[in-house]
N, C-alpha and C. Protein backbone atom coordinates (compact mmCIF):
# COMPACT_ATOMS: atom_id res chain seq x y z
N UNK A 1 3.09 15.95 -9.71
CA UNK A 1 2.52 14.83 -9.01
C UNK A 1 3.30 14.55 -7.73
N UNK A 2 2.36 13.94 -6.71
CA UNK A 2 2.96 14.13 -5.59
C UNK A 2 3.97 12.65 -5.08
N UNK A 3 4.74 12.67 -4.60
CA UNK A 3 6.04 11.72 -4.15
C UNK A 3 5.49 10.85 -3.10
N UNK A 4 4.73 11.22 -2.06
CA UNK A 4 4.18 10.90 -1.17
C UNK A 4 3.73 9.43 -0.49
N UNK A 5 3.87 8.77 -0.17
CA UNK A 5 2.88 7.26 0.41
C UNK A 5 1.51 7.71 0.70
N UNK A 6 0.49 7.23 0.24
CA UNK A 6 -0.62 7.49 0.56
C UNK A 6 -1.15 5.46 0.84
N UNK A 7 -1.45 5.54 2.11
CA UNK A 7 -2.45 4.45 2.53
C UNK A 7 -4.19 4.36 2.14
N UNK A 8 -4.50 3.29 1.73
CA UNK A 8 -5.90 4.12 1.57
C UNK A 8 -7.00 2.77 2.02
N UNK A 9 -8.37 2.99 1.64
CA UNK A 9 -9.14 1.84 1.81
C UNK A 9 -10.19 2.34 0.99
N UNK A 10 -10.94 1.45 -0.07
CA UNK A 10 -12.33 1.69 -0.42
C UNK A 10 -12.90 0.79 0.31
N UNK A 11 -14.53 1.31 0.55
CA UNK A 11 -15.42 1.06 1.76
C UNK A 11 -16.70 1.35 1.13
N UNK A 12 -17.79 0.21 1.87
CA UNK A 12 -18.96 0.60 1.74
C UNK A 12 -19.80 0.78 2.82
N UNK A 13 -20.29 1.71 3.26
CA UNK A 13 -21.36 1.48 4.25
C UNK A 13 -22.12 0.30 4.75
N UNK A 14 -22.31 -0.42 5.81
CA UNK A 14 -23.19 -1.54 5.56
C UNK A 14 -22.42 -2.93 5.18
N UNK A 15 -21.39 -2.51 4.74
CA UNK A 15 -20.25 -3.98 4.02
C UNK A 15 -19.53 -4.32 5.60
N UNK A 16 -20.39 -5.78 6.02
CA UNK A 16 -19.73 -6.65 7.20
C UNK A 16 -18.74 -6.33 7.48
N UNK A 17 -17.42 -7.22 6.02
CA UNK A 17 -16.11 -6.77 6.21
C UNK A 17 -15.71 -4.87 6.39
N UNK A 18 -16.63 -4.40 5.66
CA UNK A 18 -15.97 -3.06 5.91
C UNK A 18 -16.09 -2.69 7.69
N UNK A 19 -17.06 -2.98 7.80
CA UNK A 19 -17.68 -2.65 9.51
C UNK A 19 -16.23 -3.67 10.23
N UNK A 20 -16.03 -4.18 10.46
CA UNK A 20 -15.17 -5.56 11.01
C UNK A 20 -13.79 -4.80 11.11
N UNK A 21 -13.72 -3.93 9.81
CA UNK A 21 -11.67 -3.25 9.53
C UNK A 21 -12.00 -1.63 10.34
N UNK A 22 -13.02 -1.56 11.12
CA UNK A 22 -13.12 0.27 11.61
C UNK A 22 -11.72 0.26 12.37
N UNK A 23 -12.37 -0.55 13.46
CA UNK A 23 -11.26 -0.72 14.61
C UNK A 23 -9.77 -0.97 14.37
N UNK A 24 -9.66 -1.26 13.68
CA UNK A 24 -7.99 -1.63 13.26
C UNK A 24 -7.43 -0.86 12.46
N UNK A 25 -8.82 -0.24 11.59
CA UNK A 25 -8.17 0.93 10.69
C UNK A 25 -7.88 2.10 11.37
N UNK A 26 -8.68 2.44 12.39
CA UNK A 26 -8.61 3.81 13.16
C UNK A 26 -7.43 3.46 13.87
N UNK A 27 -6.96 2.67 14.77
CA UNK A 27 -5.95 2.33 15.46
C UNK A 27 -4.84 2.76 14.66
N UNK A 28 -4.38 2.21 13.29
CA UNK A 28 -3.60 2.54 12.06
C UNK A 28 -3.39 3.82 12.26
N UNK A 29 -4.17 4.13 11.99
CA UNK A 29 -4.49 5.98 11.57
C UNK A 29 -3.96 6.24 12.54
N UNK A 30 -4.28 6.51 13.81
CA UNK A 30 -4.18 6.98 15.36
C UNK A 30 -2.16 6.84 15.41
N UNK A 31 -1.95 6.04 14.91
CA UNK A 31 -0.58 5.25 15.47
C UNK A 31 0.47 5.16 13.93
N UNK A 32 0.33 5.96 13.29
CA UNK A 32 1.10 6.06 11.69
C UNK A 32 1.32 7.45 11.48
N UNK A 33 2.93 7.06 10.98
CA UNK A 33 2.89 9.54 11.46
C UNK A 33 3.76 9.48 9.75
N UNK A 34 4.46 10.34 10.05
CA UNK A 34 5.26 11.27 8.93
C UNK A 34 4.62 11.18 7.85
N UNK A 35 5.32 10.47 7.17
CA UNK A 35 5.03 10.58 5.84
C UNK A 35 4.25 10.02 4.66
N UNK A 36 3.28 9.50 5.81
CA UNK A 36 2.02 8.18 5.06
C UNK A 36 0.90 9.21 5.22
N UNK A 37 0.06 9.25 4.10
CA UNK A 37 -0.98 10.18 4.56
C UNK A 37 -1.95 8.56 4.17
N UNK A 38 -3.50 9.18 4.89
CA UNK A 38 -4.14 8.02 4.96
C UNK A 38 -5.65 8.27 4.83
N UNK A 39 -6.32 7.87 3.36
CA UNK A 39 -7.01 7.76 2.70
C UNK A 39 -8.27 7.18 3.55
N UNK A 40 -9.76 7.72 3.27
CA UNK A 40 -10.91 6.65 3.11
C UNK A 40 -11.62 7.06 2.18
N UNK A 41 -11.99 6.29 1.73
CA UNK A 41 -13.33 6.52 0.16
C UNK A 41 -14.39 5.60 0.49
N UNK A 42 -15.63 6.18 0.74
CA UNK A 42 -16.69 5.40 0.65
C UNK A 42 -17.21 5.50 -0.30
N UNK A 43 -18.38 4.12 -1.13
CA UNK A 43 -18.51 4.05 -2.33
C UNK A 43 -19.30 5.18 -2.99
N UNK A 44 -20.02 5.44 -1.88
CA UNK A 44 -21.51 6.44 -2.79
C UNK A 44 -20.10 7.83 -3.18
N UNK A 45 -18.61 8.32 -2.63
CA UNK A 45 -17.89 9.48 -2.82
C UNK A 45 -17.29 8.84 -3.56
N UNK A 46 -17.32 7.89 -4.42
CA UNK A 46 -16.04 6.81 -4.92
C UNK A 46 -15.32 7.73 -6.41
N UNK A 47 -16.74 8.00 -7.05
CA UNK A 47 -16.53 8.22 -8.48
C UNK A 47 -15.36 9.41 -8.82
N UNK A 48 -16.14 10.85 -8.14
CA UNK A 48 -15.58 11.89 -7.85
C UNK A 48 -13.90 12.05 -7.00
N UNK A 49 -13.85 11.55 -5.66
CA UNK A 49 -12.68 11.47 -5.02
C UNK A 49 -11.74 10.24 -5.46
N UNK A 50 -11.94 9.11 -6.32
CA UNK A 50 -11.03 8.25 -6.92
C UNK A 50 -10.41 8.62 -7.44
N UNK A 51 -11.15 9.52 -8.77
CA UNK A 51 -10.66 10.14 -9.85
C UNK A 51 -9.22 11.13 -9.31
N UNK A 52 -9.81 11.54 -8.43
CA UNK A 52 -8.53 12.58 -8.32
C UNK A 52 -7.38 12.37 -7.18
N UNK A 53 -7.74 11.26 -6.56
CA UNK A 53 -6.54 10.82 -5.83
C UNK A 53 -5.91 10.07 -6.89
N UNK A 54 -6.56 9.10 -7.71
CA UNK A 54 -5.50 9.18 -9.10
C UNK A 54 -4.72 10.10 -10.15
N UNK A 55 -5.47 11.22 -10.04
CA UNK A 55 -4.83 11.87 -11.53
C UNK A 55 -3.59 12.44 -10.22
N UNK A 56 -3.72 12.88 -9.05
CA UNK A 56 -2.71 13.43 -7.82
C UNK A 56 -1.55 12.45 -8.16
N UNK A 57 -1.84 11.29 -7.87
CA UNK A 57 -0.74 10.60 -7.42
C UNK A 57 -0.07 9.43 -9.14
N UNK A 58 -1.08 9.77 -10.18
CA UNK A 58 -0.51 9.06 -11.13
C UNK A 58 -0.75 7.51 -11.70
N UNK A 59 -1.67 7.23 -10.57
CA UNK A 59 -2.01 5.54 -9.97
C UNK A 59 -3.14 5.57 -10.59
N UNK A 60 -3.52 3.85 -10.48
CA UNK A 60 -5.05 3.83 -11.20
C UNK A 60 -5.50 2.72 -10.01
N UNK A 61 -5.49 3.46 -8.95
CA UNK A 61 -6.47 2.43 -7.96
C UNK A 61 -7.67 2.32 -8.08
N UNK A 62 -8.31 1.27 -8.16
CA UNK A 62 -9.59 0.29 -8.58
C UNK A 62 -10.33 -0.55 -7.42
N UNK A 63 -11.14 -0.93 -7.48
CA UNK A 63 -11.94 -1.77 -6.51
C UNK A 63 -11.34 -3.28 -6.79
N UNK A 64 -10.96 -3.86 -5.91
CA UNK A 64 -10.40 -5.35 -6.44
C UNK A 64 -11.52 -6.64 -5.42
N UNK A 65 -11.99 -6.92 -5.93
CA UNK A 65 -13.06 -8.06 -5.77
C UNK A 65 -13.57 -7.60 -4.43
N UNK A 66 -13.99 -6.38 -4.56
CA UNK A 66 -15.09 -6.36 -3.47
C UNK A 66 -14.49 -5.18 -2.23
N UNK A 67 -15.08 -4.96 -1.18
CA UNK A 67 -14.74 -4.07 -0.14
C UNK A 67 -14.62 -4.84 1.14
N UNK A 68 -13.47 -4.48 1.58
CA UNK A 68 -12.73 -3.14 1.89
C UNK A 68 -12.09 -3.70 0.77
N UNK A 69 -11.19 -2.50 -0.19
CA UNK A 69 -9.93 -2.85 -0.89
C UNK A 69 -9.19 -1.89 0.02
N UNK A 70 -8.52 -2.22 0.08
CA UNK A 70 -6.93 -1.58 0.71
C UNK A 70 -5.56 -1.50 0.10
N UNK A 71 -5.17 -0.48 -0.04
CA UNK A 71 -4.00 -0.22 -1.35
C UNK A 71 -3.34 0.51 -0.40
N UNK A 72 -2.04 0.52 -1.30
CA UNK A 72 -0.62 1.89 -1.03
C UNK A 72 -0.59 2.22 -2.33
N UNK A 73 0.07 3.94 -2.23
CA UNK A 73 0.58 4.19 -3.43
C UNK A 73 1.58 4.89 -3.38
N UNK A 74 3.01 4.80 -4.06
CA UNK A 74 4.11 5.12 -3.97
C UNK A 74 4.84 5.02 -4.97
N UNK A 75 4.94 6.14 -5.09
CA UNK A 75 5.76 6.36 -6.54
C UNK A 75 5.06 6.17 -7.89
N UNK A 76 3.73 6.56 -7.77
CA UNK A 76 2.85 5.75 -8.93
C UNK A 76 2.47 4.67 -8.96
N UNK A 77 3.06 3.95 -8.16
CA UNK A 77 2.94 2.10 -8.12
C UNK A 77 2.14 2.22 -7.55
N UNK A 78 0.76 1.34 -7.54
CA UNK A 78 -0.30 0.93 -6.16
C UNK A 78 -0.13 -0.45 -6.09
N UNK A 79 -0.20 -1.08 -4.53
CA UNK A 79 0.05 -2.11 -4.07
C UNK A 79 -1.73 -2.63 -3.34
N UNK A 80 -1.89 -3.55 -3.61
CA UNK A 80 -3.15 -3.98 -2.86
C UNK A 80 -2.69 -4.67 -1.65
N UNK A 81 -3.29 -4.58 -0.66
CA UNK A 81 -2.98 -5.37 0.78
C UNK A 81 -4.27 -6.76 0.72
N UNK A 82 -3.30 -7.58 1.09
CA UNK A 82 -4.06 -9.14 1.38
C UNK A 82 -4.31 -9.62 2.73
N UNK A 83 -3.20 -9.09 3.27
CA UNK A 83 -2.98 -9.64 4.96
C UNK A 83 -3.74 -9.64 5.68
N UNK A 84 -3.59 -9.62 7.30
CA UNK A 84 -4.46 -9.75 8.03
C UNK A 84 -4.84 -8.32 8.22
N UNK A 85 -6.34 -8.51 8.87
CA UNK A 85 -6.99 -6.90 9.08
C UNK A 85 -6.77 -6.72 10.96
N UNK A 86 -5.02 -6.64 11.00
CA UNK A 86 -4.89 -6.00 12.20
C UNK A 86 -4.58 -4.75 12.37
N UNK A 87 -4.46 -4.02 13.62
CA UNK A 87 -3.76 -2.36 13.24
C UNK A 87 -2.09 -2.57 12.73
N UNK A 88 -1.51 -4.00 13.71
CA UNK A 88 -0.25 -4.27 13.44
C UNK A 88 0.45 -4.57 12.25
N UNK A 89 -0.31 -5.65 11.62
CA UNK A 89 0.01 -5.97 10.18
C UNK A 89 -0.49 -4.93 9.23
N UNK A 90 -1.32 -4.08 9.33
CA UNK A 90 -1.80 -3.10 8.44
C UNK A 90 -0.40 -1.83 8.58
N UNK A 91 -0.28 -1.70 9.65
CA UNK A 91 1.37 -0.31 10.05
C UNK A 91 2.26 -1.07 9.79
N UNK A 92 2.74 -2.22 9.59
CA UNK A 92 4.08 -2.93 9.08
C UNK A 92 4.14 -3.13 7.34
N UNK A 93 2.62 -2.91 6.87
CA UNK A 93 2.76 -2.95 5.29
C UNK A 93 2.76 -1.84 5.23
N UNK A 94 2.11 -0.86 5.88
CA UNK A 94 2.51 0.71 5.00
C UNK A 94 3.85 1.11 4.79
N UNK A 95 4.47 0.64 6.00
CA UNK A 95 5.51 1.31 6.26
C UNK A 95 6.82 0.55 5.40
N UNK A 96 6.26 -0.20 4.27
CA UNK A 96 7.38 -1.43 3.74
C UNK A 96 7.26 -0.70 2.49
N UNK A 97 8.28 -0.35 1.47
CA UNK A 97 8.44 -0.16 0.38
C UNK A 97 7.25 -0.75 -1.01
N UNK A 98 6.85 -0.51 -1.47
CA UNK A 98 6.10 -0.63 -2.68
C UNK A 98 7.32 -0.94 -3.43
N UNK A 99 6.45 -2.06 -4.79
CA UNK A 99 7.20 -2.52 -5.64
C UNK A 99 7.90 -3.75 -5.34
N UNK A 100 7.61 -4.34 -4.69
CA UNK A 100 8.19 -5.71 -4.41
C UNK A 100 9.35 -5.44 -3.20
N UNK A 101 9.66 -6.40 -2.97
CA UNK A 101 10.65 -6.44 -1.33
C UNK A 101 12.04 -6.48 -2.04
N UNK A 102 13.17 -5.99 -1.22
CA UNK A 102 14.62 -6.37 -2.36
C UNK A 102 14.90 -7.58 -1.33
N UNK A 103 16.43 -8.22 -2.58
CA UNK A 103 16.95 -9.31 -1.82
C UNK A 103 18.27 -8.46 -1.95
N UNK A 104 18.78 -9.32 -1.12
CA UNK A 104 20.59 -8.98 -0.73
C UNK A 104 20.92 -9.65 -2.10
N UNK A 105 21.85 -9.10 -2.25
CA UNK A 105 22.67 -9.46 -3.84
C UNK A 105 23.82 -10.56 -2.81
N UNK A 106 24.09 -11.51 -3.40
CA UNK A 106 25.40 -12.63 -3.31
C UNK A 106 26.74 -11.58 -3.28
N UNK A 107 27.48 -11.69 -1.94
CA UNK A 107 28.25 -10.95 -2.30
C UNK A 107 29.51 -12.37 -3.06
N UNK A 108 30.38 -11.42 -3.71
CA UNK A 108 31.41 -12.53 -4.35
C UNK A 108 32.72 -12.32 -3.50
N UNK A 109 32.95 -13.78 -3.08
CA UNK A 109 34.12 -14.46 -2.45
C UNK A 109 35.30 -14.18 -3.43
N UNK A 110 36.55 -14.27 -2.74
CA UNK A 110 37.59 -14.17 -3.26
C UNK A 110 37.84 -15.23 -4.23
N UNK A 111 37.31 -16.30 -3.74
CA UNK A 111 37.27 -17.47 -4.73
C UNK A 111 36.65 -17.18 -6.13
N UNK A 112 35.55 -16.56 -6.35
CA UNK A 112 34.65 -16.27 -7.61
C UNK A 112 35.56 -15.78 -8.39
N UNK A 113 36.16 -14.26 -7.57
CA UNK A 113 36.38 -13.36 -8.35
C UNK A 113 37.75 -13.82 -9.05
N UNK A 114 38.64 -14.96 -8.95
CA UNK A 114 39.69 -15.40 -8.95
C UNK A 114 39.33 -16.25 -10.57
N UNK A 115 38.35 -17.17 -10.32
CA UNK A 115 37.87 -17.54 -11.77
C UNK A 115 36.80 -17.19 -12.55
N UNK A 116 36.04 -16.30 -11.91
CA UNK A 116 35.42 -15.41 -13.02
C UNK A 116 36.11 -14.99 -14.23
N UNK A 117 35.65 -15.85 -15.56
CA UNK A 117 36.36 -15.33 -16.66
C UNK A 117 36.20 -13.69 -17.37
N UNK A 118 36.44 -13.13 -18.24
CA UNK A 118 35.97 -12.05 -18.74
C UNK A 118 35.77 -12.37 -20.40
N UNK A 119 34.64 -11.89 -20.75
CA UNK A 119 34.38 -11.95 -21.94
C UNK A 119 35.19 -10.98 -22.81
């Protein structure tokens, strides 16, 4: 199975919102390099090409209330996108880690480590 980032979108022909995300999606596409490859599925190809960009990548990406859905998948994890439908905000989520965002860990002061007891 492949390691890869894959960006993607399900789409319907005829779907307002889908018509509304061309422009911003192509821009995406046009302007996103290395190592993101970048998906479209329209519904009537949905059944056939879903299936196997899942069993590829390990993921079980799904339609989530309607079209466009827009996902990442990385590392098996799929992420759904909520944000705005710009080219900008769409290339700043691909390019962000799947699986939640990290935080900086607390580093410990000399003070802590001084009364930190040990069990």
């Amino acid at each position: 199975m492949s390691q890869e980032v894959v960006v993607g979108k399900l789409y319907m022909n005829g779907c307002g919102h889908c018509e509304s995300l061309k422009e911003p999606w192509s821009e995406m596409e046009s302007k996103i390099g290395g190592k993101i490859k970048v998906e479209k599925i329209e519904s009537a190809e949905m059944e056939d090409r879903l299936v196997k960009l899942n069993k590829k990548h390990g993921s079980n990406v799904a339609v989530q209330g309607g079209y466009p859905t827009i996902f990442k998948i990385k590392n098996k994890k799929v992420e759904y996108y909520n944000g705005e439908r710009t080219s900008d905000a769409l290339i700043k989520w691909a390019k962000e880690s799947t699986g939640g965002k990290r935080t900086k860990r607390n580093k410990r002061t000399k003070r802590n480590k001084k009364t930190r007891t040990r069990s």
